[in-house]
C-alpha atoms as a PDB file:
ATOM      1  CA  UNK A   1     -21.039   1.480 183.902  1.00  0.00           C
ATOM      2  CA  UNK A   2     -23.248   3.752 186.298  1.00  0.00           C
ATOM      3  CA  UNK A   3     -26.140   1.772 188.114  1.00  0.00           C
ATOM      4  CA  UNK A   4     -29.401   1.941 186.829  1.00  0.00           C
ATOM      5  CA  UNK A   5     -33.033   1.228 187.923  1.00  0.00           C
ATOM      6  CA  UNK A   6     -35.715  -0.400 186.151  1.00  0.00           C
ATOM      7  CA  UNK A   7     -39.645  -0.179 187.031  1.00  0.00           C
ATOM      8  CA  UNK A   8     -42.916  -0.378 185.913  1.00  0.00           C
ATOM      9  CA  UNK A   9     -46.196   1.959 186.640  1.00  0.00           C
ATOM     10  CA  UNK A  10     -47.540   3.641 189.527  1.00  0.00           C
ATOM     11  CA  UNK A  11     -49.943   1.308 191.227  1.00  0.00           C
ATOM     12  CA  UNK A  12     -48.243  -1.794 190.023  1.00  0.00           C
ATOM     13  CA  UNK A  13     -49.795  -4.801 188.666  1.00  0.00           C
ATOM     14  CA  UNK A  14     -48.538  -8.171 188.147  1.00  0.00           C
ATOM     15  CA  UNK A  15     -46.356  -7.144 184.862  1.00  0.00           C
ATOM     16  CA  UNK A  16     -45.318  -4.006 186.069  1.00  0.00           C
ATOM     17  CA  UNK A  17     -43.345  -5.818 188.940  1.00  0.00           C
ATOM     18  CA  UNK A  18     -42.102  -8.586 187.055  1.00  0.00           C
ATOM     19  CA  UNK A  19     -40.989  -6.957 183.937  1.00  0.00           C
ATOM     20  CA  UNK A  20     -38.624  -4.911 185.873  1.00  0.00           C
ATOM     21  CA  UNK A  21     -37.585  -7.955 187.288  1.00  0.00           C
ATOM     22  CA  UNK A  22     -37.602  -9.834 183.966  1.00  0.00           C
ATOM     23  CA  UNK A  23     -35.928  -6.684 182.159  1.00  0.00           C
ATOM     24  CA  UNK A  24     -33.259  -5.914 185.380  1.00  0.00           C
ATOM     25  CA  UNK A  25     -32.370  -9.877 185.401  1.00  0.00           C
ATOM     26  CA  UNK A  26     -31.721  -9.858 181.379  1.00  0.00           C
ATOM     27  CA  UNK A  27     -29.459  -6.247 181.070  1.00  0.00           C
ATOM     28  CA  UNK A  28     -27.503  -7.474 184.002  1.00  0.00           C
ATOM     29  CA  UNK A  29     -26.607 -10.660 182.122  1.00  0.00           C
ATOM     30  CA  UNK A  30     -25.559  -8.491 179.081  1.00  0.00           C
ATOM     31  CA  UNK A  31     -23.657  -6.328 181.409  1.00  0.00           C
ATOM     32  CA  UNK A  32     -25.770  -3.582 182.975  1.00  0.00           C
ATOM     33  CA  UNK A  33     -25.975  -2.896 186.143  1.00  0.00           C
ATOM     34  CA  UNK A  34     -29.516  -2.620 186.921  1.00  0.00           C
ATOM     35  CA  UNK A  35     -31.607  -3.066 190.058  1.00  0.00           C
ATOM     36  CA  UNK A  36     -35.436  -3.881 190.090  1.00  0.00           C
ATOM     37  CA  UNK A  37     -37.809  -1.473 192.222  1.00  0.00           C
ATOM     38  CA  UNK A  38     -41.220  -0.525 191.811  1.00  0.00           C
ATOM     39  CA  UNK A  39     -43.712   2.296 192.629  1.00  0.00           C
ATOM     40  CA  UNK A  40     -45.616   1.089 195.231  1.00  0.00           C
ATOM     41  CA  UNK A  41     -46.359  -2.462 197.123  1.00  0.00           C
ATOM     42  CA  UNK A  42     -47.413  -5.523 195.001  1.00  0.00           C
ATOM     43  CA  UNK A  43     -51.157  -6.173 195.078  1.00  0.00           C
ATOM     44  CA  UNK A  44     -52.785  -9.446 196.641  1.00  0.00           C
ATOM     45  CA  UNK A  45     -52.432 -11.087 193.152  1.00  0.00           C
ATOM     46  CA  UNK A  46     -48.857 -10.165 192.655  1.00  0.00           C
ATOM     47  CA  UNK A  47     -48.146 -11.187 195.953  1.00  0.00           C
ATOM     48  CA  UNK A  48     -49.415 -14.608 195.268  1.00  0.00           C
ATOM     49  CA  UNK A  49     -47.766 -14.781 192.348  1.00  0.00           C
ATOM     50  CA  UNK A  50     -44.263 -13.906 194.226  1.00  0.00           C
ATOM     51  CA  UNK A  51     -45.039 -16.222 197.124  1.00  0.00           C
ATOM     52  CA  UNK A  52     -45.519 -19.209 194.880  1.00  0.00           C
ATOM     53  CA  UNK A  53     -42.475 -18.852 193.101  1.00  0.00           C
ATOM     54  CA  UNK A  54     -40.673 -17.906 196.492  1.00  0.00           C
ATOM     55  CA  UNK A  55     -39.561 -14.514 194.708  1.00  0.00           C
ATOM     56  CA  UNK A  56     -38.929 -11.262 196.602  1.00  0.00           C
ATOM     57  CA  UNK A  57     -40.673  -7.888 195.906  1.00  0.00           C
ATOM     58  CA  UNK A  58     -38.786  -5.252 195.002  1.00  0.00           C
ATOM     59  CA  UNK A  59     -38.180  -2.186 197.080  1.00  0.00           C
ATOM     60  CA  UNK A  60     -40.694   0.363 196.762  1.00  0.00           C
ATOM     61  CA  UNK A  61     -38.717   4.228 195.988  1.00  0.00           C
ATOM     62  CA  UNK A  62     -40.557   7.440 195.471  1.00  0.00           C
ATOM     63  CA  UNK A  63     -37.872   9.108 193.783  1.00  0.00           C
ATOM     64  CA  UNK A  64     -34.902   8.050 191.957  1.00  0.00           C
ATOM     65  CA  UNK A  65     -32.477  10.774 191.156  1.00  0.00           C
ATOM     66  CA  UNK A  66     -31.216  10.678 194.799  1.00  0.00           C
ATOM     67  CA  UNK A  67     -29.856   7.350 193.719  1.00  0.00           C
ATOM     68  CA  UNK A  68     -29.382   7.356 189.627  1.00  0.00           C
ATOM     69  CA  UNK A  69     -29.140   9.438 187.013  1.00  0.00           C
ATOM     70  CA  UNK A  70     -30.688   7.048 184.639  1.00  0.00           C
ATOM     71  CA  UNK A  71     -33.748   4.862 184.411  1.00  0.00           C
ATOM     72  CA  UNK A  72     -35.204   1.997 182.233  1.00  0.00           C
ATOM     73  CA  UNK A  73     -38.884   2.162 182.335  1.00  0.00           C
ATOM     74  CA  UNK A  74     -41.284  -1.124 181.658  1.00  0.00           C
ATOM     75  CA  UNK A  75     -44.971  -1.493 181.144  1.00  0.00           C
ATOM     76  CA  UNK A  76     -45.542   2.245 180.394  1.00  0.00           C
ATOM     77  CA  UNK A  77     -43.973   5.439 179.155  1.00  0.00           C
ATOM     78  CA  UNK A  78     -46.305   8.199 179.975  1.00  0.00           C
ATOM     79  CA  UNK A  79     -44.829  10.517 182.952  1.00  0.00           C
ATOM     80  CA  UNK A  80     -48.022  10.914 184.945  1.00  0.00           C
ATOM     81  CA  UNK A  81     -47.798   7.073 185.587  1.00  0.00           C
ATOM     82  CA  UNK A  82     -44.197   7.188 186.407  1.00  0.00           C
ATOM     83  CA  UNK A  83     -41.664   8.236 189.124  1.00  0.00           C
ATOM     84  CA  UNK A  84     -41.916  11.721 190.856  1.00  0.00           C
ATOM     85  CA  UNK A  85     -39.056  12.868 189.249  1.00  0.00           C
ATOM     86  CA  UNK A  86     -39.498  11.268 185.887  1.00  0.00           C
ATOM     87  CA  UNK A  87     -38.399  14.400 184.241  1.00  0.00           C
ATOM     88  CA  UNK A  88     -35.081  14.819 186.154  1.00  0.00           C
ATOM     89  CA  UNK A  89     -33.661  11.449 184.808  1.00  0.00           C
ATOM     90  CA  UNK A  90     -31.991  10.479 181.671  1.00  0.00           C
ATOM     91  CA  UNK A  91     -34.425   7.504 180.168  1.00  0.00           C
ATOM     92  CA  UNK A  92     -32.394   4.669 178.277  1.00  0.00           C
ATOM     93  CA  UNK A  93     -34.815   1.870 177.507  1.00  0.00           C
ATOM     94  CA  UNK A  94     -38.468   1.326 177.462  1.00  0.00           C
ATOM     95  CA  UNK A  95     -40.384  -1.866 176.911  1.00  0.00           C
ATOM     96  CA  UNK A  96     -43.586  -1.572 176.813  1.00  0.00           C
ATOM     97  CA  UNK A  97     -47.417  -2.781 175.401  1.00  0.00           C
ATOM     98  CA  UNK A  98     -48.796   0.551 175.825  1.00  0.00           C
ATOM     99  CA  UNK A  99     -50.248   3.523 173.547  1.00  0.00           C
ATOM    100  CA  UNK A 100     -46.822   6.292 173.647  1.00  0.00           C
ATOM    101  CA  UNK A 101     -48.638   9.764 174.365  1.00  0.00           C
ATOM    102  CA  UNK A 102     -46.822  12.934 175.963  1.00  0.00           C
ATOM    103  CA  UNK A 103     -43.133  10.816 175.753  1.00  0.00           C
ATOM    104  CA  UNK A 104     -40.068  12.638 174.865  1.00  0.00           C
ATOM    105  CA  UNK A 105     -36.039  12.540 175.772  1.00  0.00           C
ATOM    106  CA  UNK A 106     -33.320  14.656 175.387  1.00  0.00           C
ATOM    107  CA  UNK A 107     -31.097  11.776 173.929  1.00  0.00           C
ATOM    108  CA  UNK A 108     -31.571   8.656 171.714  1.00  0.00           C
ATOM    109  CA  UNK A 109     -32.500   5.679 173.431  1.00  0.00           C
ATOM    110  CA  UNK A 110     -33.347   2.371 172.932  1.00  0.00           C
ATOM    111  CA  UNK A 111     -37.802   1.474 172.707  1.00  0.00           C
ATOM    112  CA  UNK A 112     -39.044  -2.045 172.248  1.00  0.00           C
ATOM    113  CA  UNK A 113     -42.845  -1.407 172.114  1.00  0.00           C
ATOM    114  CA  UNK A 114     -45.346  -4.474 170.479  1.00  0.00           C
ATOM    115  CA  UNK A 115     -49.138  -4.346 170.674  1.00  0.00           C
ATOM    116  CA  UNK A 116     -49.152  -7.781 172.560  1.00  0.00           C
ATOM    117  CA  UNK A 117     -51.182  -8.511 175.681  1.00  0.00           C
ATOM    118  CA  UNK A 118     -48.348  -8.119 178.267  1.00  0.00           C
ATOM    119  CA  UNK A 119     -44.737  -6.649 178.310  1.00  0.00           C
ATOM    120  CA  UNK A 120     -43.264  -9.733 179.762  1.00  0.00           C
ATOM    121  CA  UNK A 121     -43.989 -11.628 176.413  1.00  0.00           C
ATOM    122  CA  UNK A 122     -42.034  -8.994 174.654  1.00  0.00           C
ATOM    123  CA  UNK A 123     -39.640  -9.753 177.356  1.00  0.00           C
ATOM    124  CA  UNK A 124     -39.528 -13.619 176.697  1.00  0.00           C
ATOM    125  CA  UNK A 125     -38.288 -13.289 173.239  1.00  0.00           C
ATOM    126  CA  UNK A 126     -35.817 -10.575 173.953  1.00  0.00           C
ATOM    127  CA  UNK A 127     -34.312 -13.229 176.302  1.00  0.00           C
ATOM    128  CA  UNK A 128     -34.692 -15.602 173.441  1.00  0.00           C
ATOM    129  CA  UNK A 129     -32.768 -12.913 170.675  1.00  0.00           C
ATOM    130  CA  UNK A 130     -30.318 -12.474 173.464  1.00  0.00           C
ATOM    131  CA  UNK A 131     -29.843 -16.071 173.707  1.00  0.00           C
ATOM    132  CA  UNK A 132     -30.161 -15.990 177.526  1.00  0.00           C
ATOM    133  CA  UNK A 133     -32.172 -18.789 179.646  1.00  0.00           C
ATOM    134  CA  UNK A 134     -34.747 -17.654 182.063  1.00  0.00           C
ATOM    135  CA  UNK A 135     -34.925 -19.206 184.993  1.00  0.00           C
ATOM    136  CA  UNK A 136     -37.690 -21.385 185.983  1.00  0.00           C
ATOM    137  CA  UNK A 137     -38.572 -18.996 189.103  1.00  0.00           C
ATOM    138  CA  UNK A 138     -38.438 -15.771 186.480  1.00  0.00           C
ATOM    139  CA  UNK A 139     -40.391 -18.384 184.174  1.00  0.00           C
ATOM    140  CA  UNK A 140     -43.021 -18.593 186.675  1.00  0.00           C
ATOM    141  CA  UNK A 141     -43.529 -14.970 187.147  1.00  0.00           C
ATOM    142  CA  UNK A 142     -43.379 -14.047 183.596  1.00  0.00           C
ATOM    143  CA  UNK A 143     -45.938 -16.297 183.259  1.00  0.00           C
ATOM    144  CA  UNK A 144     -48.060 -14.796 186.149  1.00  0.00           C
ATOM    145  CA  UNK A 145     -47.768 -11.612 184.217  1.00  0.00           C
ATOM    146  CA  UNK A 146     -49.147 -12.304 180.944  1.00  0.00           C
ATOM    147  CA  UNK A 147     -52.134 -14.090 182.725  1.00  0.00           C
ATOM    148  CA  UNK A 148     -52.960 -11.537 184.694  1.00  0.00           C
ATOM    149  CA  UNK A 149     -52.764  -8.690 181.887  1.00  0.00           C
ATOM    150  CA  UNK A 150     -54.834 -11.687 179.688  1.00  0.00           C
ATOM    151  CA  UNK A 151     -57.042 -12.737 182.216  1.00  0.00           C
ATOM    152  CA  UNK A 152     -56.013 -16.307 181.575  1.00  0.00           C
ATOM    153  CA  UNK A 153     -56.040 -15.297 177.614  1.00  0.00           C
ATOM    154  CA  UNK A 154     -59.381 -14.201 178.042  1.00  0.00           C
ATOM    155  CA  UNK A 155     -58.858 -10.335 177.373  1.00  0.00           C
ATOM    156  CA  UNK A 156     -59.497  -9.156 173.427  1.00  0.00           C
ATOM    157  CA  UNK A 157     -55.884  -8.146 174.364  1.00  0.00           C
ATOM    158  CA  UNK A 158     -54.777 -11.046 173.560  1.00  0.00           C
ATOM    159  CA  UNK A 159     -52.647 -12.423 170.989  1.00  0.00           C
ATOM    160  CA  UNK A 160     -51.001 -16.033 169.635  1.00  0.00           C
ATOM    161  CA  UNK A 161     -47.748 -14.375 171.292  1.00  0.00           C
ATOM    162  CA  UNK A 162     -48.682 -14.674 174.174  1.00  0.00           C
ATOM    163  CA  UNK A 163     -50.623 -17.505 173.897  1.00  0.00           C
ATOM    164  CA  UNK A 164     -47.083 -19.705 172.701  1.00  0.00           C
ATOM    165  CA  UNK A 165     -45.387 -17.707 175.472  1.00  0.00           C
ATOM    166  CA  UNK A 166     -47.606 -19.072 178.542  1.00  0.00           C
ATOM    167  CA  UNK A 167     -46.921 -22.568 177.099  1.00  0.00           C
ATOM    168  CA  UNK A 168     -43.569 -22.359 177.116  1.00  0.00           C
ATOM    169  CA  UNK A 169     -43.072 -20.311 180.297  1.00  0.00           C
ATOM    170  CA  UNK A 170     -44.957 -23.078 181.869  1.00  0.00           C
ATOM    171  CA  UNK A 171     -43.409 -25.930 180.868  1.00  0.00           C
ATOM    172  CA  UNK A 172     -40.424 -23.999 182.554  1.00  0.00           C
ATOM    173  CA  UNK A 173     -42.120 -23.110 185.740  1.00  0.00           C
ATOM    174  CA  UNK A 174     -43.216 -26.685 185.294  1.00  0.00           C
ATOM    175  CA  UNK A 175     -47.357 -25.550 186.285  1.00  0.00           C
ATOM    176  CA  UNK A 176     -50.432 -26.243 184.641  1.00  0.00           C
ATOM    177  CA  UNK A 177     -50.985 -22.545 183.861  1.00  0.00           C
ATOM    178  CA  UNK A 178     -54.510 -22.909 183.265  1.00  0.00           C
ATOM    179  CA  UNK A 179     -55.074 -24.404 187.622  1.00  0.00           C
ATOM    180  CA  UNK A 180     -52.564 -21.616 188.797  1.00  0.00           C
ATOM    181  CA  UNK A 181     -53.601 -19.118 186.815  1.00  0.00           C
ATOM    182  CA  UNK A 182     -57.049 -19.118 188.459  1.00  0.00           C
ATOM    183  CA  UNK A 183     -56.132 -19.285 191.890  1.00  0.00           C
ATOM    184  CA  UNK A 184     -53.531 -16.050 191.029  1.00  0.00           C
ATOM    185  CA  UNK A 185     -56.825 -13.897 189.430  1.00  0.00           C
ATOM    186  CA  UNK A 186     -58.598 -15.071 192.093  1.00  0.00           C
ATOM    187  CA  UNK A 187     -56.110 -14.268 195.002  1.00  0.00           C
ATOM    188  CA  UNK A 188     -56.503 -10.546 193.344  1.00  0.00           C
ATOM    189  CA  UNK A 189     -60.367 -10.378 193.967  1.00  0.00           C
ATOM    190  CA  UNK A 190     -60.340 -10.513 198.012  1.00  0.00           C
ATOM    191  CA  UNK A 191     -61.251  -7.327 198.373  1.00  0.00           C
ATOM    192  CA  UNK A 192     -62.456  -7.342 201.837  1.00  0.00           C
ATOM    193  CA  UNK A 193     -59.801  -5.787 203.831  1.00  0.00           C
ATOM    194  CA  UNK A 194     -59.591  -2.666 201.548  1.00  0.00           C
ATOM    195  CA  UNK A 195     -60.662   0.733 202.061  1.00  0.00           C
ATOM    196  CA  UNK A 196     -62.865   2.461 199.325  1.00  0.00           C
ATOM    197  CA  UNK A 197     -60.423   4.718 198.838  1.00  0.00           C
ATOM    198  CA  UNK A 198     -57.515   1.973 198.661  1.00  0.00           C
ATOM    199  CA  UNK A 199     -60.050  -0.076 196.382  1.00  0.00           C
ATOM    200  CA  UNK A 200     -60.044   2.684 193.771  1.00  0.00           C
ATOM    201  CA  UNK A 201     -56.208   3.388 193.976  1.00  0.00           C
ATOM    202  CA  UNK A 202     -55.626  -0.500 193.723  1.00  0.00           C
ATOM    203  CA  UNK A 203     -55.076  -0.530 189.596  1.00  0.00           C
ATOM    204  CA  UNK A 204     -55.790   2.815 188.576  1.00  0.00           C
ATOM    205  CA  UNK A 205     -53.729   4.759 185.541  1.00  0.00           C
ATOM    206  CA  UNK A 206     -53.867   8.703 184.633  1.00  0.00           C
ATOM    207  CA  UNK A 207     -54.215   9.724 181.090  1.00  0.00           C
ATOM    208  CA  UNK A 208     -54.422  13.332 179.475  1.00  0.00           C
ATOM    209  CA  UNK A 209     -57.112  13.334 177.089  1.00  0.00           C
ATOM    210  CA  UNK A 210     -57.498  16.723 174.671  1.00  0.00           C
ATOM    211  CA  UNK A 211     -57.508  18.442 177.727  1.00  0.00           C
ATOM    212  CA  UNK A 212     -59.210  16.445 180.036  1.00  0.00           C
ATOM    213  CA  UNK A 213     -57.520  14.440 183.644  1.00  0.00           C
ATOM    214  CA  UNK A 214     -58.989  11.250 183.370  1.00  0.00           C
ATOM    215  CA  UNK A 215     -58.423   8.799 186.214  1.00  0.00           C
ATOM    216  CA  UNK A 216     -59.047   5.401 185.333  1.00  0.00           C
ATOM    217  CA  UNK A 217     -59.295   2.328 187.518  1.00  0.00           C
ATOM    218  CA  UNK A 218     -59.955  -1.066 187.363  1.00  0.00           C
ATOM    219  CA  UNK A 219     -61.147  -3.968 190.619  1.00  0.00           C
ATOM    220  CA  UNK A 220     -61.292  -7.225 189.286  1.00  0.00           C
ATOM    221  CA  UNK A 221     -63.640  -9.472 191.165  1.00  0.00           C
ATOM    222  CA  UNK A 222     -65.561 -13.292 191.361  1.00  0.00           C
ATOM    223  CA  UNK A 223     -69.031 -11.172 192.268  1.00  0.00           C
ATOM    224  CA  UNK A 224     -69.773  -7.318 191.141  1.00  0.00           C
ATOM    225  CA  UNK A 225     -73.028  -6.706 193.486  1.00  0.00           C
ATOM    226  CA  UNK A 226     -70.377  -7.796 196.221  1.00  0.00           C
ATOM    227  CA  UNK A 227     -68.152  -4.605 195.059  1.00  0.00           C
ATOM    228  CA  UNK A 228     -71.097  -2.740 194.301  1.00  0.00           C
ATOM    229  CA  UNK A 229     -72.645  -3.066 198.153  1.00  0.00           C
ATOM    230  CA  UNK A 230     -69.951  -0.480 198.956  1.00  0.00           C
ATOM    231  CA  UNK A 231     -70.974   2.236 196.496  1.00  0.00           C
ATOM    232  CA  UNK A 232     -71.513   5.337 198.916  1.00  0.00           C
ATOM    233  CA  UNK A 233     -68.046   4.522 199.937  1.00  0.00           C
ATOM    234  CA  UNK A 234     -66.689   4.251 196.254  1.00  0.00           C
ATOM    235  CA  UNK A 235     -68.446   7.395 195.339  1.00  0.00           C
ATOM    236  CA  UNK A 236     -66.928   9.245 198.159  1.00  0.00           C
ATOM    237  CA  UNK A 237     -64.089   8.390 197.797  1.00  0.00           C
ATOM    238  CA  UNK A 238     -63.771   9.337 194.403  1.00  0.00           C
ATOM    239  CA  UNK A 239     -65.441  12.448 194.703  1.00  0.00           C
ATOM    240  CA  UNK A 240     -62.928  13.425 197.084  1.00  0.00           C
ATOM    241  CA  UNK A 241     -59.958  12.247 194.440  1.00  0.00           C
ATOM    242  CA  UNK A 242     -61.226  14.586 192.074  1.00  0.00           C
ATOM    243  CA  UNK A 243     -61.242  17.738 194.222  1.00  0.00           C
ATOM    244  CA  UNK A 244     -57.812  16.370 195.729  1.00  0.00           C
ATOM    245  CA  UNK A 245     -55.851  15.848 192.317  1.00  0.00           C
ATOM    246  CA  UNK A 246     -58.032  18.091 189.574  1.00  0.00           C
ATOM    247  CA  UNK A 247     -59.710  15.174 187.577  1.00  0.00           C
ATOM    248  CA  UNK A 248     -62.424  15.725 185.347  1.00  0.00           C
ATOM    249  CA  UNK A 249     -63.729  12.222 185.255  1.00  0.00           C
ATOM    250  CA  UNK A 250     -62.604   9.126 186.899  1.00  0.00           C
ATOM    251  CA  UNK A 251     -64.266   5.919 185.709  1.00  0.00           C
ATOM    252  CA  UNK A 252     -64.600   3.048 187.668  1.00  0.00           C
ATOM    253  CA  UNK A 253     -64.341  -0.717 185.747  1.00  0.00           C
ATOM    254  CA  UNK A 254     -65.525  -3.534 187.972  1.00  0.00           C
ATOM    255  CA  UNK A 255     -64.857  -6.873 185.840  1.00  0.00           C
ATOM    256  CA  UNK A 256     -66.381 -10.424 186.859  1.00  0.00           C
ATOM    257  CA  UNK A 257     -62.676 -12.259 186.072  1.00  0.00           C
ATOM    258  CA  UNK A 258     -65.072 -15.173 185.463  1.00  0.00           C
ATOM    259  CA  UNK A 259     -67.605 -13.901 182.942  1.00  0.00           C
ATOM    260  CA  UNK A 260     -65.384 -11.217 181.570  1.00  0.00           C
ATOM    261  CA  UNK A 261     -68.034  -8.449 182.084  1.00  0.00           C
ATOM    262  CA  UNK A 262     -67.719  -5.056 183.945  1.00  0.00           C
ATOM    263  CA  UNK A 263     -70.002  -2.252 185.681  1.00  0.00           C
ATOM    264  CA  UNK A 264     -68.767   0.818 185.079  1.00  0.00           C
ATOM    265  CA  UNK A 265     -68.947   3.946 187.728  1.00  0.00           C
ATOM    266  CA  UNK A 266     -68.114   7.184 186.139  1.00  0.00           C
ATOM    267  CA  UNK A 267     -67.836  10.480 187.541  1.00  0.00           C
ATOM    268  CA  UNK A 268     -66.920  13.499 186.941  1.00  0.00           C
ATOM    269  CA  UNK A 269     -68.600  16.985 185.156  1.00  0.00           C
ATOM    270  CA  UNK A 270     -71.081  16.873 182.318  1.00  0.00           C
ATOM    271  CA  UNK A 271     -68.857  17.311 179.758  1.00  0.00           C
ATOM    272  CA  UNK A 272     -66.953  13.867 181.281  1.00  0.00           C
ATOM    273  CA  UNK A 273     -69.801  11.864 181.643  1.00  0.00           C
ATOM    274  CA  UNK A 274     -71.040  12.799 177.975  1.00  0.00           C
ATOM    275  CA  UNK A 275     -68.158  11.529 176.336  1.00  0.00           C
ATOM    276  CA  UNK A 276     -68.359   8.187 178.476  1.00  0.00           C
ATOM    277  CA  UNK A 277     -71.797   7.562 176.991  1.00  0.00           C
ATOM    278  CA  UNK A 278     -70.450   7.961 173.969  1.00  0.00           C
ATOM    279  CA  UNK A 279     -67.196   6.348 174.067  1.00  0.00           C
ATOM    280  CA  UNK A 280     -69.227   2.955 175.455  1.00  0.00           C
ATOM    281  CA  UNK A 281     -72.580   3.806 173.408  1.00  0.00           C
ATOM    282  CA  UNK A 282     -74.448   3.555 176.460  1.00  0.00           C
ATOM    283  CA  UNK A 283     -77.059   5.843 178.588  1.00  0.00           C
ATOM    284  CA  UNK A 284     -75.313   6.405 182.075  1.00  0.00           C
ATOM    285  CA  UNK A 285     -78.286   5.440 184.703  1.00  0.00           C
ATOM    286  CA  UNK A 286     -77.422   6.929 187.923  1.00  0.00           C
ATOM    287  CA  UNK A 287     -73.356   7.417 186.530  1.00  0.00           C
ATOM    288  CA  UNK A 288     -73.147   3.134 186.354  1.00  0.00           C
ATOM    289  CA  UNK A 289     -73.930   1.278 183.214  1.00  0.00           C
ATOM    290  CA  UNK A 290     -73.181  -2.182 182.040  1.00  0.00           C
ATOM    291  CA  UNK A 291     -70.342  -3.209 179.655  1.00  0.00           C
ATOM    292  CA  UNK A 292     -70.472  -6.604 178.135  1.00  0.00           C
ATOM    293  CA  UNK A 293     -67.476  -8.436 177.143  1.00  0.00           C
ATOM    294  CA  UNK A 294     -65.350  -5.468 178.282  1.00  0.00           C
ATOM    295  CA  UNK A 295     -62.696  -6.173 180.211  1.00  0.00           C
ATOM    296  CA  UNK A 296     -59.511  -4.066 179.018  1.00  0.00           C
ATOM    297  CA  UNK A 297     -58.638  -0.503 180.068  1.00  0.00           C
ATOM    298  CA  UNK A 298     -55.537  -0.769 177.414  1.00  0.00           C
ATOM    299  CA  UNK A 299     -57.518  -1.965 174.933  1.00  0.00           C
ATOM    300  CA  UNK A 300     -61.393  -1.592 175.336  1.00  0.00           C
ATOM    301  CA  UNK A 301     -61.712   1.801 177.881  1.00  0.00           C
ATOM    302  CA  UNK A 302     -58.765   3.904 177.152  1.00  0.00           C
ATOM    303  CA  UNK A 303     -59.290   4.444 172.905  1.00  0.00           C
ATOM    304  CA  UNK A 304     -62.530   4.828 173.102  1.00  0.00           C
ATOM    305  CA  UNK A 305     -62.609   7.347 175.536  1.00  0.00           C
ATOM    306  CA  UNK A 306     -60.055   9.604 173.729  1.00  0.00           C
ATOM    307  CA  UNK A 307     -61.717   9.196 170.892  1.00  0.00           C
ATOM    308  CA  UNK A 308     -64.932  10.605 172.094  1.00  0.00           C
ATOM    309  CA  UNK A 309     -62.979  13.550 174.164  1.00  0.00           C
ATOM    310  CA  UNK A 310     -61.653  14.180 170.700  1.00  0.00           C
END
């Protein structure tokens, strides 16, 4: 059986990195040969998250059809958010928690997609169907996952799924989820030694919309006026994306992890910044406005904002 690689999303989060671990550890036990890489370095929450469970990072690729001819994608489907050569590569399996928009193969393959809060609790009862044990270090990370796409089961993401998952994952990983799992958001929000321009590539997705390029980010944080003392920066720097890579509006979530509120920052032409206000029913003062309660792109940002470009 030819080699395969599994990943997650541009930009990776927490899940993105460990359900390609998750998913790469569980097809090799059934027989696949599968290795675990990922589209870009782990961020400071996912690196917490490895170094407490003593876990590597995958390698980081660019391309992969210098090495395989066929891929297993997790935590997304849409091509804009995956490999360079996406197109190029056979696709055989996708788990994933996302909407499915502009995703299409040659040949059958096998798609696991649930409207849960994070892949890697679809991920814990595929290991459960497939009778396979995950190990107390995968426990741990799975666990870090579905926290961090939850915010500690805090997101309207989430559901009793993943609520019975972090228990049990837990009790595996042997943590109190509910200590470690604010350290890990927290670890995420030390923001310091970024760049503006690294700050708004830190979680940030790409999504066609009727037309549109629509960048969207997300900086989690303990403090938003911190984040918010570097606007000329963040506006620069996104100004600059859009001329660089053709968006018509990049929006800019900053979420307080601790209140579960977020600032937006939108940019972008007329047209763009219309259908914000109206996605969010707000009146953009100076391209910011506040969002109550709103703290999921997946579930809170992206519908409503395709919904008003539609």
């Amino acid at each position: 059986m030819a080699k395969e690689l599994v990943f997650g999303h541009q930009n990776p989060d927490t899940d993105a990195i460990v359900a390609a671990k998750a998913y790469a550890y569980l097809m090799n036990q059934l027989g696949y040969d599968t290795e675990a890489v990922a589209l870009g370095e782990p961020n400071g929450e996912t690196s917490y998250a490895l170094d407490h469970f003593k876990a590597q990072a995958p390698r980081v690729i660019t391309t992969a059809k210098n090495e395989v001819d066929a891929v297993m994608l997790v935590d997304h489907n849409e091509p804009q958010q995956s490999v360079a050569d996406i197109a190029e590569l056979n696709v055989t399996h996708v788990v994933d928690h996302h909407r499915i928009h502009d995703f299409n193969t040659s040949d059958p393959l096998y798609y696991r997609a649930e409207p849960l809060g994070c892949t890697s609790t679809i991920l814990r009862k595929m290991f459960i169907e497939h009778d396979v044990e995950i190990p107390a270090q995968l426990a741990g990370l799975m666990l870090s996952a579905i926290i961090s796409d939850t915010l500690l089961l805090k997101s309207p993401t989430t559901t009793e799924q993943d609520k019975t998952a972090v228990v049990a994952l837990a009790k595996i990983a042997d943590v109190d989820y509910e200590t470690y799992g604010l350290e890990m958001l927290k670890a995420g929000t030390n923001l310091d030694d970024k760049s503006a321009a690294e700050l708004i590539d830190l979680d940030a997705k790409s999504f066609t919309m009727n037309g549109h390029e629509v960048r969207v980010a997300q900086v989690n944080t303990v403090d938003i006026a911190d984040v918010l003392k570097r606007e000329a920066d963040l506006r620069a720097a996104i100004t600059e994306e859009n001329a660089a890579k053709g968006y018509n509006l990049f929006v800019l979530l900053i979420t307080n992890i601790l209140n579960s509120d977020s600032e937006v920052l939108a940019l972008g032409d007329d047209d763009s910044k219309a259908a914000v206000e109206k996605a969010f029913n707000v009146k953009l003062a100076d391209e910011k406005a506040n969002l109550p309660g709103v703290v999921s792109r997946k579930k809170q940002v992206v519908p409503p904002l395709t919904e008003a470009f539609n």
